[in-house]
Protein backbone atom coordinates (compact mmCIF):
# COMPACT_ATOMS: atom_id res chain seq x y z
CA UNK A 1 -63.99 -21.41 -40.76
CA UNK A 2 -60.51 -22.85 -39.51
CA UNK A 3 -60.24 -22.34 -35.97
CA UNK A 4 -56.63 -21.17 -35.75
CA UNK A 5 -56.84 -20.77 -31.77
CA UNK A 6 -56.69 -24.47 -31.73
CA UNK A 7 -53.08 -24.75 -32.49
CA UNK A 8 -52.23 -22.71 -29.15
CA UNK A 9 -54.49 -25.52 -27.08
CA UNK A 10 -52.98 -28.32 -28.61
CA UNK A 11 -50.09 -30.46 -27.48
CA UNK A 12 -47.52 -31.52 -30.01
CA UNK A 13 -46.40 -35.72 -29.66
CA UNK A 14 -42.62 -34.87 -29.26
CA UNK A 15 -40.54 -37.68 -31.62
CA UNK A 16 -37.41 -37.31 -28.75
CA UNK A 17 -36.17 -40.28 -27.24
CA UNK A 18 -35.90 -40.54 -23.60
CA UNK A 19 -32.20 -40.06 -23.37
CA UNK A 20 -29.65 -38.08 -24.56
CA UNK A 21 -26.04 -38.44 -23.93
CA UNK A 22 -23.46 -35.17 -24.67
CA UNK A 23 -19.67 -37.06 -24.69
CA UNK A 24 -16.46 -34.35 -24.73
CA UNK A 25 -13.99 -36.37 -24.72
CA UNK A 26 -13.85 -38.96 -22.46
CA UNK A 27 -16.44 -37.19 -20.45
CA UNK A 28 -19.83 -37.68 -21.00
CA UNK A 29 -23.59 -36.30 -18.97
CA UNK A 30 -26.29 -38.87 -19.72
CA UNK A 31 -29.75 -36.68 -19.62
CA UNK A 32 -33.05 -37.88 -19.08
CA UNK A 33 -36.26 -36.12 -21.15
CA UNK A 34 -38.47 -34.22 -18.54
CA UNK A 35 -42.11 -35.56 -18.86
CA UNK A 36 -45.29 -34.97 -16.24
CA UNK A 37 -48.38 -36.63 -15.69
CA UNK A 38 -51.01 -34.20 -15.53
CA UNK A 39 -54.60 -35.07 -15.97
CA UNK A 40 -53.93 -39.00 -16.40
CA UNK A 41 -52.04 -38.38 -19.18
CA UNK A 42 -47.30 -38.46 -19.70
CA UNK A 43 -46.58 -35.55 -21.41
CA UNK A 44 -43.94 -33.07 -22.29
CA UNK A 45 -43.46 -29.79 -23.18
CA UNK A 46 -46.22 -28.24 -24.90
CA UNK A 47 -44.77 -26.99 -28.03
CA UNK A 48 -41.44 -25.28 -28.66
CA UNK A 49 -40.84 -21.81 -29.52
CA UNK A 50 -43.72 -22.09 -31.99
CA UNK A 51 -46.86 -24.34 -31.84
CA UNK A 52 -45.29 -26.00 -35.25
CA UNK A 53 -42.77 -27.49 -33.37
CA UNK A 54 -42.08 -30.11 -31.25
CA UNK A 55 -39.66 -29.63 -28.65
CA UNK A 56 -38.37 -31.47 -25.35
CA UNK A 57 -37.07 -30.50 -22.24
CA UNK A 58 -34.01 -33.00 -20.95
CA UNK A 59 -31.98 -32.82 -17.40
CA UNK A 60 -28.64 -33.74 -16.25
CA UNK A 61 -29.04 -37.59 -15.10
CA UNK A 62 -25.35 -38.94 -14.45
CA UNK A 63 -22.23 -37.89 -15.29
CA UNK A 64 -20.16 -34.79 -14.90
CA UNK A 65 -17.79 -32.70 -17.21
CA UNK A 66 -14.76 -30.74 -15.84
CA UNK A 67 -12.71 -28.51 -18.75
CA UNK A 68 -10.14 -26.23 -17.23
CA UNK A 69 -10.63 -27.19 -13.64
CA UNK A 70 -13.75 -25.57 -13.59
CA UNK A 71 -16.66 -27.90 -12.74
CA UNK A 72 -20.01 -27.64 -15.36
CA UNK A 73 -23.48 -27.92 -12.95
CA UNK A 74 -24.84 -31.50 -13.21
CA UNK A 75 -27.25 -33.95 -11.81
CA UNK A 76 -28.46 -32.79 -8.47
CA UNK A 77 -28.14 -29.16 -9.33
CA UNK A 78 -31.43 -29.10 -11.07
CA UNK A 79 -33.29 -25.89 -11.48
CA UNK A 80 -35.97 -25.67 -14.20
CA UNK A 81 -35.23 -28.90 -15.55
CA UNK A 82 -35.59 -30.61 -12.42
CA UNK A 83 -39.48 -29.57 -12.46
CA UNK A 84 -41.35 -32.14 -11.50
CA UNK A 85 -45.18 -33.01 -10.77
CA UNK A 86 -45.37 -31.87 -7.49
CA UNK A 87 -43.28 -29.08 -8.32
CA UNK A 88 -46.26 -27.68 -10.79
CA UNK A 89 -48.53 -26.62 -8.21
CA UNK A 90 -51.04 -25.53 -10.88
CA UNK A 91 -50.37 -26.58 -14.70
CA UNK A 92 -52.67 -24.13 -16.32
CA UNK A 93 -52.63 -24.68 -19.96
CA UNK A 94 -49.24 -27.42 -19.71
CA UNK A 95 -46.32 -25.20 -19.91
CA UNK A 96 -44.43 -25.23 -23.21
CA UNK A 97 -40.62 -24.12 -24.13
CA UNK A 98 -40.72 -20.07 -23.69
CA UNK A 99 -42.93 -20.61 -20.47
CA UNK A 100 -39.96 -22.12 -18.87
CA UNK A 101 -36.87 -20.54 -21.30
CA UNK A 102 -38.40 -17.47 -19.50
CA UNK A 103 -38.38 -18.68 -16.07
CA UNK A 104 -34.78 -19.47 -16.75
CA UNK A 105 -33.58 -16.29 -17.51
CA UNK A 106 -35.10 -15.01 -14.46
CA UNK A 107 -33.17 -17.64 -12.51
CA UNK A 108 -30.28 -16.27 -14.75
CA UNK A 109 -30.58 -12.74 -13.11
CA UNK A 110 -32.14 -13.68 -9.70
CA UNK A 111 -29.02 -15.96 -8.75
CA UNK A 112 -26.58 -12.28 -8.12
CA UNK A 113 -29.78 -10.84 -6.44
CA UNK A 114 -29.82 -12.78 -3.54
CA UNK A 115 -29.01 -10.63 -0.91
CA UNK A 116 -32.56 -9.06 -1.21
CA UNK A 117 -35.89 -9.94 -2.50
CA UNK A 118 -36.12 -9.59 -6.20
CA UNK A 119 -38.76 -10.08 -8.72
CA UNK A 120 -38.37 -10.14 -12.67
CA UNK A 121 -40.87 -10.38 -15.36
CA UNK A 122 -39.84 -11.66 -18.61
CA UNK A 123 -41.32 -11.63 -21.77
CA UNK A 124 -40.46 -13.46 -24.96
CA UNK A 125 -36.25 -14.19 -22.61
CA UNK A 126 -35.97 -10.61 -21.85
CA UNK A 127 -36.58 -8.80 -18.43
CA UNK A 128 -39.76 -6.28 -18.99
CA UNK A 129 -39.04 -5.15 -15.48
CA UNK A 130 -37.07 -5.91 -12.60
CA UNK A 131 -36.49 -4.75 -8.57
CA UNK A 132 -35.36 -5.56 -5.57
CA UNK A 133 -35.91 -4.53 -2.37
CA UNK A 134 -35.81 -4.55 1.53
CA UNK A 135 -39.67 -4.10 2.21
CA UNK A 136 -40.52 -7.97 0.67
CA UNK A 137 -42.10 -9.09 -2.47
CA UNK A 138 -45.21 -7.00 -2.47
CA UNK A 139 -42.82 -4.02 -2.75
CA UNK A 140 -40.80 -6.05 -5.50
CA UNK A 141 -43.19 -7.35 -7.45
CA UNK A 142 -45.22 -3.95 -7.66
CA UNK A 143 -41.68 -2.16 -9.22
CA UNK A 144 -41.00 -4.38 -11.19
CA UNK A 145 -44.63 -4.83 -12.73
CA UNK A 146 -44.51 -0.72 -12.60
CA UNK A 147 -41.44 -0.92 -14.82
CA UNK A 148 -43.52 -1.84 -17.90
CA UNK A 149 -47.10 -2.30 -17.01
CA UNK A 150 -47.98 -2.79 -20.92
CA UNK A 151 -45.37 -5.76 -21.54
CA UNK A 152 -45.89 -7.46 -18.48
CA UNK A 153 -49.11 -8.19 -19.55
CA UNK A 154 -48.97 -12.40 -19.78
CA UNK A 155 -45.50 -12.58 -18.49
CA UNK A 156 -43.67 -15.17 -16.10
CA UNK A 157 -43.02 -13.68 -12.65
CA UNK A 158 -39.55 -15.34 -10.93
CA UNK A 159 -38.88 -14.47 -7.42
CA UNK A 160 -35.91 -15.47 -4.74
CA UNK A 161 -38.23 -15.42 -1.91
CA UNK A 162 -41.49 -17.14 -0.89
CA UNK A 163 -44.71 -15.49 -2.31
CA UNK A 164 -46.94 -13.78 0.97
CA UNK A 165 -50.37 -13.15 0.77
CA UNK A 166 -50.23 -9.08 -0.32
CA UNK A 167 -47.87 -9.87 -2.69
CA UNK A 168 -49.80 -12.77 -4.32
CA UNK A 169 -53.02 -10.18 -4.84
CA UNK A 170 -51.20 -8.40 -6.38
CA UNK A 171 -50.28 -10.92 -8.93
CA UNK A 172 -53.47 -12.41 -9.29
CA UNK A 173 -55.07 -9.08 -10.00
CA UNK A 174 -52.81 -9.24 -13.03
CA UNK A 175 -52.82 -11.22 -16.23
CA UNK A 176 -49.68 -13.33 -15.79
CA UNK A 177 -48.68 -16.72 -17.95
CA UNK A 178 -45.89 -18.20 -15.53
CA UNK A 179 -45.12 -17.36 -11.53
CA UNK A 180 -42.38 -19.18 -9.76
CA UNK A 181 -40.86 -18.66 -6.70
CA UNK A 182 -39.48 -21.33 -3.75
CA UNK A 183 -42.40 -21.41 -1.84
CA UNK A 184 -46.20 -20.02 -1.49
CA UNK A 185 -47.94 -18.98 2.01
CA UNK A 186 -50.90 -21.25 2.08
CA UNK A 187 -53.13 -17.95 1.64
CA UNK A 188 -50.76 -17.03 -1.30
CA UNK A 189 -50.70 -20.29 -3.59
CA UNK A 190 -55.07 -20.24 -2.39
CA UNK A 191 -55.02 -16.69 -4.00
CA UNK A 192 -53.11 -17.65 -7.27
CA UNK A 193 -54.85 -20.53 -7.77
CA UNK A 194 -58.09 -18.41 -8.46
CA UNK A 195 -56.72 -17.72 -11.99
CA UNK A 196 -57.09 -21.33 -13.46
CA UNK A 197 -55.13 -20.87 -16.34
CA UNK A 198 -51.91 -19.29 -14.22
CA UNK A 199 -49.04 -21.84 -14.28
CA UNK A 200 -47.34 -21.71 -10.27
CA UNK A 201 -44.38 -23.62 -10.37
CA UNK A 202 -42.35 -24.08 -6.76
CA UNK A 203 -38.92 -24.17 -7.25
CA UNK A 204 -37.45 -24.21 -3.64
CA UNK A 205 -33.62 -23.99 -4.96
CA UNK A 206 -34.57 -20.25 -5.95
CA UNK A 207 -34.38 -19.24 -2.44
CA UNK A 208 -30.19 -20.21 -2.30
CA UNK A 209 -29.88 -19.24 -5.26
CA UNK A 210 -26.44 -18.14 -4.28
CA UNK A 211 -25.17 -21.69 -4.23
CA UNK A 212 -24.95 -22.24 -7.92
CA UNK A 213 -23.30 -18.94 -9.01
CA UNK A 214 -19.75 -20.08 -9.57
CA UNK A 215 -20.93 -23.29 -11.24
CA UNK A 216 -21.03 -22.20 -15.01
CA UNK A 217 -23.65 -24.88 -17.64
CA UNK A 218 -22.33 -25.97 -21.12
CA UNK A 219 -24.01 -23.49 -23.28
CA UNK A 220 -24.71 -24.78 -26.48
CA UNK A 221 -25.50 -23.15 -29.46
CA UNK A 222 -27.20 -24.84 -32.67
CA UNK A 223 -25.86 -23.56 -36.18
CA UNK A 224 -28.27 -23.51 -39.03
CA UNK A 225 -26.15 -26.43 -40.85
CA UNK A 226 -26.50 -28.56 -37.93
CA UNK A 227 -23.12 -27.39 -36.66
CA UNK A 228 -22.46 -26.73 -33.09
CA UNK A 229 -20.60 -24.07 -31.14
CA UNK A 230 -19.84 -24.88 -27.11
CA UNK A 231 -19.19 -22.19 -24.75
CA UNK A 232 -18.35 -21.68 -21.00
CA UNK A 233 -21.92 -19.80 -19.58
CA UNK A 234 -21.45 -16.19 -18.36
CA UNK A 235 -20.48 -15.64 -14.96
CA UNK A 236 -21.00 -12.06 -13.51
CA UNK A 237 -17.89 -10.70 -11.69
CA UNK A 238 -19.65 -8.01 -10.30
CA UNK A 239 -20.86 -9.17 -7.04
CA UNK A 240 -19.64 -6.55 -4.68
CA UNK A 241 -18.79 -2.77 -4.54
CA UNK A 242 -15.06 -3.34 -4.31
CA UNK A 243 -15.15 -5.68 -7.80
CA UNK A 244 -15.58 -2.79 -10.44
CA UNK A 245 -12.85 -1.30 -11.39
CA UNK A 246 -11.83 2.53 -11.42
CA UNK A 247 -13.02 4.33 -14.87
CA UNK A 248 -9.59 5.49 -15.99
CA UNK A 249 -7.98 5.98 -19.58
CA UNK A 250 -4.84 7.49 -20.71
CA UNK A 251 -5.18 11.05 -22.68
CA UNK A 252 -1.97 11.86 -23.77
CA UNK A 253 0.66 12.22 -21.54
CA UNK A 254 -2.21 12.00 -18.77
CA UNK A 255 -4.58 10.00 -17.29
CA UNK A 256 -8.21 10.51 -16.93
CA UNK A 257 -10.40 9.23 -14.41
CA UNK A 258 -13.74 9.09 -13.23
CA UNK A 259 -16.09 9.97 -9.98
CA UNK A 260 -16.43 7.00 -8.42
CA UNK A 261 -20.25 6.62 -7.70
CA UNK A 262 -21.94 7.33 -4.53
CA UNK A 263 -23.48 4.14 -1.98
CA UNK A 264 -26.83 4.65 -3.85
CA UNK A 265 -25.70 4.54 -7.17
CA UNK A 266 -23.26 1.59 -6.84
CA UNK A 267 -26.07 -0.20 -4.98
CA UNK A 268 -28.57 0.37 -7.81
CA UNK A 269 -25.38 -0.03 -10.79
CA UNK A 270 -24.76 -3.63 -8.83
CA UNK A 271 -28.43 -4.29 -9.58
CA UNK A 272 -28.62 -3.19 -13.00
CA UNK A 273 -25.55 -5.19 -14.00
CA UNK A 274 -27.03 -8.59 -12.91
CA UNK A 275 -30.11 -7.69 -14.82
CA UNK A 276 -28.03 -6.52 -17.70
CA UNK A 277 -26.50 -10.29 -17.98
CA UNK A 278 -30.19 -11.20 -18.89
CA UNK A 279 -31.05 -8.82 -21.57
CA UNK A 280 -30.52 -9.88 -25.30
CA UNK A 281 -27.78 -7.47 -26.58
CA UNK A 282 -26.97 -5.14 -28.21
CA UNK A 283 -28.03 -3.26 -24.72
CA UNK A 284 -28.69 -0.84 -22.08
CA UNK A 285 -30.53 -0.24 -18.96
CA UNK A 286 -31.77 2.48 -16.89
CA UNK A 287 -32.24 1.90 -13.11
CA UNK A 288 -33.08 3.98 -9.92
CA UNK A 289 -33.80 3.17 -6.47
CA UNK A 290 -33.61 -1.19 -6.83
CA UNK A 291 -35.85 -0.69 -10.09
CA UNK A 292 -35.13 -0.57 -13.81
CA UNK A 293 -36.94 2.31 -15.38
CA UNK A 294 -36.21 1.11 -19.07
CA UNK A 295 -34.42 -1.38 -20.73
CA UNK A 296 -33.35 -1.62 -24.71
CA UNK A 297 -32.73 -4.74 -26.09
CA UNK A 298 -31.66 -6.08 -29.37
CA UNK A 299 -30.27 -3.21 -31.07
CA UNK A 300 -27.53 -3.25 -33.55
CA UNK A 301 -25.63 0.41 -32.35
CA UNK A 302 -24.27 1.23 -29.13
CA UNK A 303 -25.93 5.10 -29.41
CA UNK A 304 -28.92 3.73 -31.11
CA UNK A 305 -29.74 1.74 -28.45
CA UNK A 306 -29.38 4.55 -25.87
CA UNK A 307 -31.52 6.74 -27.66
CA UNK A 308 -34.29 3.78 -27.83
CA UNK A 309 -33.81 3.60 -24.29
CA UNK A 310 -34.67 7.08 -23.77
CA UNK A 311 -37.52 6.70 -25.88
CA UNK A 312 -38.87 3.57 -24.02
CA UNK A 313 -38.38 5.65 -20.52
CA UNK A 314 -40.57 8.46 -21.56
CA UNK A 315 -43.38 5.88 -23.09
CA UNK A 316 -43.47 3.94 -20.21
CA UNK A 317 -43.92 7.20 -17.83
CA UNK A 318 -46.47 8.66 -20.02
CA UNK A 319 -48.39 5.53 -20.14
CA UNK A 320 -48.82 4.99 -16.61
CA UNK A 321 -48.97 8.52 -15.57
CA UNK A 322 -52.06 7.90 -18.00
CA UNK A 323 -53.20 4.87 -16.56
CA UNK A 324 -52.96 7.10 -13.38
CA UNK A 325 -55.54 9.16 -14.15
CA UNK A 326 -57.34 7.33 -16.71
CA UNK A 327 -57.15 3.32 -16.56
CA UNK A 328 -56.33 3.27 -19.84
CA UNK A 329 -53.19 2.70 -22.02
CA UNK A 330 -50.98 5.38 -23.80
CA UNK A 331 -52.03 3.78 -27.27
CA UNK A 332 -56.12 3.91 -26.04
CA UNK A 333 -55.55 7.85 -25.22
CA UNK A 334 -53.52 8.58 -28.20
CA UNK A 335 -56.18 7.19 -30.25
CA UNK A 336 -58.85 8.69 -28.97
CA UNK A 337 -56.94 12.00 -29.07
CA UNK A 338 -57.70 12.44 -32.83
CA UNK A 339 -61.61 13.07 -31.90
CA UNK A 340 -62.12 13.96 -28.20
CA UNK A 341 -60.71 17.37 -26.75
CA UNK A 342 -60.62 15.23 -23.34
CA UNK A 343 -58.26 12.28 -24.80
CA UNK A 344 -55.66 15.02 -26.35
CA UNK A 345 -55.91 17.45 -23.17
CA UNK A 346 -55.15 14.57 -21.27
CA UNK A 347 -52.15 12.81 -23.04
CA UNK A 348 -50.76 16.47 -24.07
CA UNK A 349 -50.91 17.29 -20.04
CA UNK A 350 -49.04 14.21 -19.26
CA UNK A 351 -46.50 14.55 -22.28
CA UNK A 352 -45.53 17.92 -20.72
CA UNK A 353 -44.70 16.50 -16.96
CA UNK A 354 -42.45 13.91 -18.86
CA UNK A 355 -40.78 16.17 -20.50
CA UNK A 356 -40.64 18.61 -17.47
CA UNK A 357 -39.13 15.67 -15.73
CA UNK A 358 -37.38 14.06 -17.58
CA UNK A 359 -39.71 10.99 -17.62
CA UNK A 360 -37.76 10.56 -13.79
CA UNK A 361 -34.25 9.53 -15.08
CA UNK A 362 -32.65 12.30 -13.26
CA UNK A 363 -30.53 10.60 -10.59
CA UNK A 364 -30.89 7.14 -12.71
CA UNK A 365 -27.84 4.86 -12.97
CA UNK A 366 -27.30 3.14 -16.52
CA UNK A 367 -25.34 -0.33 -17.39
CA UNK A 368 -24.21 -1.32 -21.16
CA UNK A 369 -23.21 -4.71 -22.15
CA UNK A 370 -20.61 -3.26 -24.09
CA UNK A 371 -18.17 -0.74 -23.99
CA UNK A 372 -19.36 2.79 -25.61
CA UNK A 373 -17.14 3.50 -28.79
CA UNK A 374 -18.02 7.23 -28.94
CA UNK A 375 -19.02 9.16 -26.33
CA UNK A 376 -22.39 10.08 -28.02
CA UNK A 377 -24.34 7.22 -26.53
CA UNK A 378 -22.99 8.57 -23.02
CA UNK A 379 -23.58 12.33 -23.72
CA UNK A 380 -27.33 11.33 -24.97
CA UNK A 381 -27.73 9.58 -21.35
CA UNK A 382 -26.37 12.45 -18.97
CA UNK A 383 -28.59 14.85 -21.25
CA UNK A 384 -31.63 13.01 -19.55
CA UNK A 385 -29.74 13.44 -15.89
CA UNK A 386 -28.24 9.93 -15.63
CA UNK A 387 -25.18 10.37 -12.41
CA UNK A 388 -23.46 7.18 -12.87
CA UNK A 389 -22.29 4.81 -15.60
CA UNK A 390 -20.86 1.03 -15.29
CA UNK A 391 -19.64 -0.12 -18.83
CA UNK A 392 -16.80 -2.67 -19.20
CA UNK A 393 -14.52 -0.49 -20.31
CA UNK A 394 -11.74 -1.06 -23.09
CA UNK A 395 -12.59 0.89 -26.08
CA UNK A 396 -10.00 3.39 -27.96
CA UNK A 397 -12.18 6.46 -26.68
CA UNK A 398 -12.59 5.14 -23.14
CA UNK A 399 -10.45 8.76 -22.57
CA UNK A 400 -13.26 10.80 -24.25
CA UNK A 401 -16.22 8.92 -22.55
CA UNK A 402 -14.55 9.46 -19.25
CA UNK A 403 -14.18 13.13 -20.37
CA UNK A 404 -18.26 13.27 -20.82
CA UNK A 405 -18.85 12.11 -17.32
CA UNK A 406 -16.44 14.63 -15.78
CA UNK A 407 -17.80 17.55 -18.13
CA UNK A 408 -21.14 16.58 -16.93
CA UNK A 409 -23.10 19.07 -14.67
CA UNK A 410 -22.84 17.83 -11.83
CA UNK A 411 -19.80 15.83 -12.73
CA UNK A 412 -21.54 11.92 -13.42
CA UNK A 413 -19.86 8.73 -12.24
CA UNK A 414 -18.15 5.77 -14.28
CA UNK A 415 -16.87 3.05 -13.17
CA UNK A 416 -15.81 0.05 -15.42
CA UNK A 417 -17.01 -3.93 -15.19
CA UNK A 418 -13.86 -5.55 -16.76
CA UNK A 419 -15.98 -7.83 -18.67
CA UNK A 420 -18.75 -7.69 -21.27
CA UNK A 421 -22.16 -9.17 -20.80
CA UNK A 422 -23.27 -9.88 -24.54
CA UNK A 423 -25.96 -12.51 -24.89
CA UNK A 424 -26.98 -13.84 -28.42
């Protein structure tokens, strides 16, 4: 019988030569492929996206490109590309292109997050959870994991500060794929090291993270004709209090305008947004207290999404209320329900406090990537007891979404980001 585990062990030989130059113009960044030696032996990345395929990994050598006046990060601004052996304090099974296309995306949402310590965990480029908070990473890591207990399961954990000892038992008592952070306390990286097949990767630039944020990367996107299309990378406007702008729309011969949201939601909306910029759209996100409590990615509706949202709030408080009580999973329980009394006394019990509470999203903030063009996708939200809304404003009904907020009971917040967040 064909062993088909085999293909997830193996390495692919990557066919890429060892340079690559992009040229705009007269401007040109030579790149070097990224390679380590680990056990004796040069190699790249594992496979890409797919163990079929063989992918490489290549970093900005020499060179720089300036369009605009605006200067493109370059050689000697190296962040995941700039891994190197020493960097890779334990390989586990040789990381391969989503290991580290993850860890990017945390790096992507840790660099506006700097002010505190924040941890995300990614799975498949998208945040499962996310937090960030004053008490260290223990604290952060443990909301964030809490976010989405299920779907964390064999993520990559990216932190902005070093990794302590409580917070590293914490990880290691947990099936991770990927943690990187700037540094490990000797006790930590000893701890983490006990699961052999746990890639740790130090990458000290994560703790000043703040350095690179105005420095936008060529993003470049591959057409399925070979075709290319170049864009300027997002840069998130939103880094303080004072940079969203008032939610206000003409109605008529009138202007409508919005509650401006209290120091603890516009501390937990700043938040949001900066994880928002990481999440594949069409999305939202619901977040409370430095944590997101749900996030819905992918979706092709502005309302449908919302309501996902909802659903994936309530599923994720059932299942650890569950877990709670039980150790096991919402999908164990419901099972089980169709034979044991126990099982269905136990998940219906649970069902009822979510509903009862509103799986916690009372006094939840939510962010959208896009502007709402109804107000249903809104009126769904405050329904569940969302108080505050940042959206970047600019749709035809921005007047009748403002008018949900203010008809709310209590009267909601809005404020608008000026700018959309898609990612594709």
């Amino acid at each position: 019988m064909q062993d088909l585990r085999k293909m997830y062990r193996d390495i692919q030989q990557d066919p890429f030569p060892r340079e690559m130059i992009i040229k705009l113009g007269d401007q040109e960044i030579k790149m070097r492929k990224r390679t380590w030696t680990v056990q004796d032996q040069e190699r790249g990345l594992r496979y890409g996206e797919n163990p079929d395929q063989p992918a490489a990994m290549y970093e900005p050598a020499d060179g720089a490109i300036e369009l605009a006046g605006v200067r493109f990060k370059g050689p000697g601004q190296g962040l995941v590309s700039a891994i190197n052996e020493a960097d890779m304090l334990q390989s586990g099974k040789h990381p391969g292109k989503i290991n580290l296309t993850d860890v990017d995306n945390g790096i992507n949402i840790l660099q506006y997050l700097h002010k505190k310590t924040a941890a995300v965990i990614l799975k498949h480029n998208n945040p499962s959870g996310a937090a960030w908070s004053n008490q260290g990473v223990l604290d952060a890591v443990n909301k964030a994991y809490l976010s989405d207990r299920i779907a964390a399961f064999g993520g990559a954990v990216v932190l902005n500060r070093a990794v302590d000892l409580p917070g590293a038992e914490f990880l290691a008592d947990n099936y991770l794929e990927v943690v990187a952070a700037p540094d490990f306390d000797p006790g930590a990286l000893e701890k983490l090291k006990a699961r052999k097949n746990l890639r740790i990767i130090k990458i000290s630039a994560l703790g000043r993270l703040e350095e690179f944020t105005d420095y936008p990367f060529l993003d470049i996107k591959s057409l399925q004709d070979g075709g290319l299309i170049i864009q300027f990378s997002f840069t998130n406007r939103i880094r303080e209090p004072e940079d969203f702008l008032p939610a206000q729309a003409q109605a008529g011969d009138e202007v409508v305008s919005a509650r401006h949201p209290d120091p603890r939601e516009m501390d937990d909306l700043i938040f949001a947004w900066a994880v928002e910029a990481g999440v594949t759209s069409n999305s939202v996100l619901f977040a409370r207290d430095g944590r997101t409590l749900s996030i819905g990615t992918g979706e092709q509706d502005r309302v449908g999404c919302v309501d996902l949202t909802i659903h994936k709030a309530y599923t994720k408080y059932v299942d650890l209320e569950i877990f709670n009580q039980s150790g096991q999973s919402i999908y164990q329980v419901q099972e089980q329900a169709e034979n044991d009394a126990g099982s269905r006394e136990l998940l219906e019990s649970v069902q009822e406090k979510a509903r009862r509470n509103r799986a916690d999203l009372p006094g939840a903030v939510m962010v959208s990537d896009g502007f709402f063009p109804f107000r249903d996708g809104v009126d769904l939200a405050l329904k569940q007891g969302i108080t505050a809304i940042a959206q970047p404003g600019g749709s035809m009904r921005d007047n009748e979404v403002i008018q949900a907020v203010n008809e709310a009971v209590p009267q909601a917040a809005m404020v608008f980001t000026g700018q959309r967040s898609f990612k594709h």
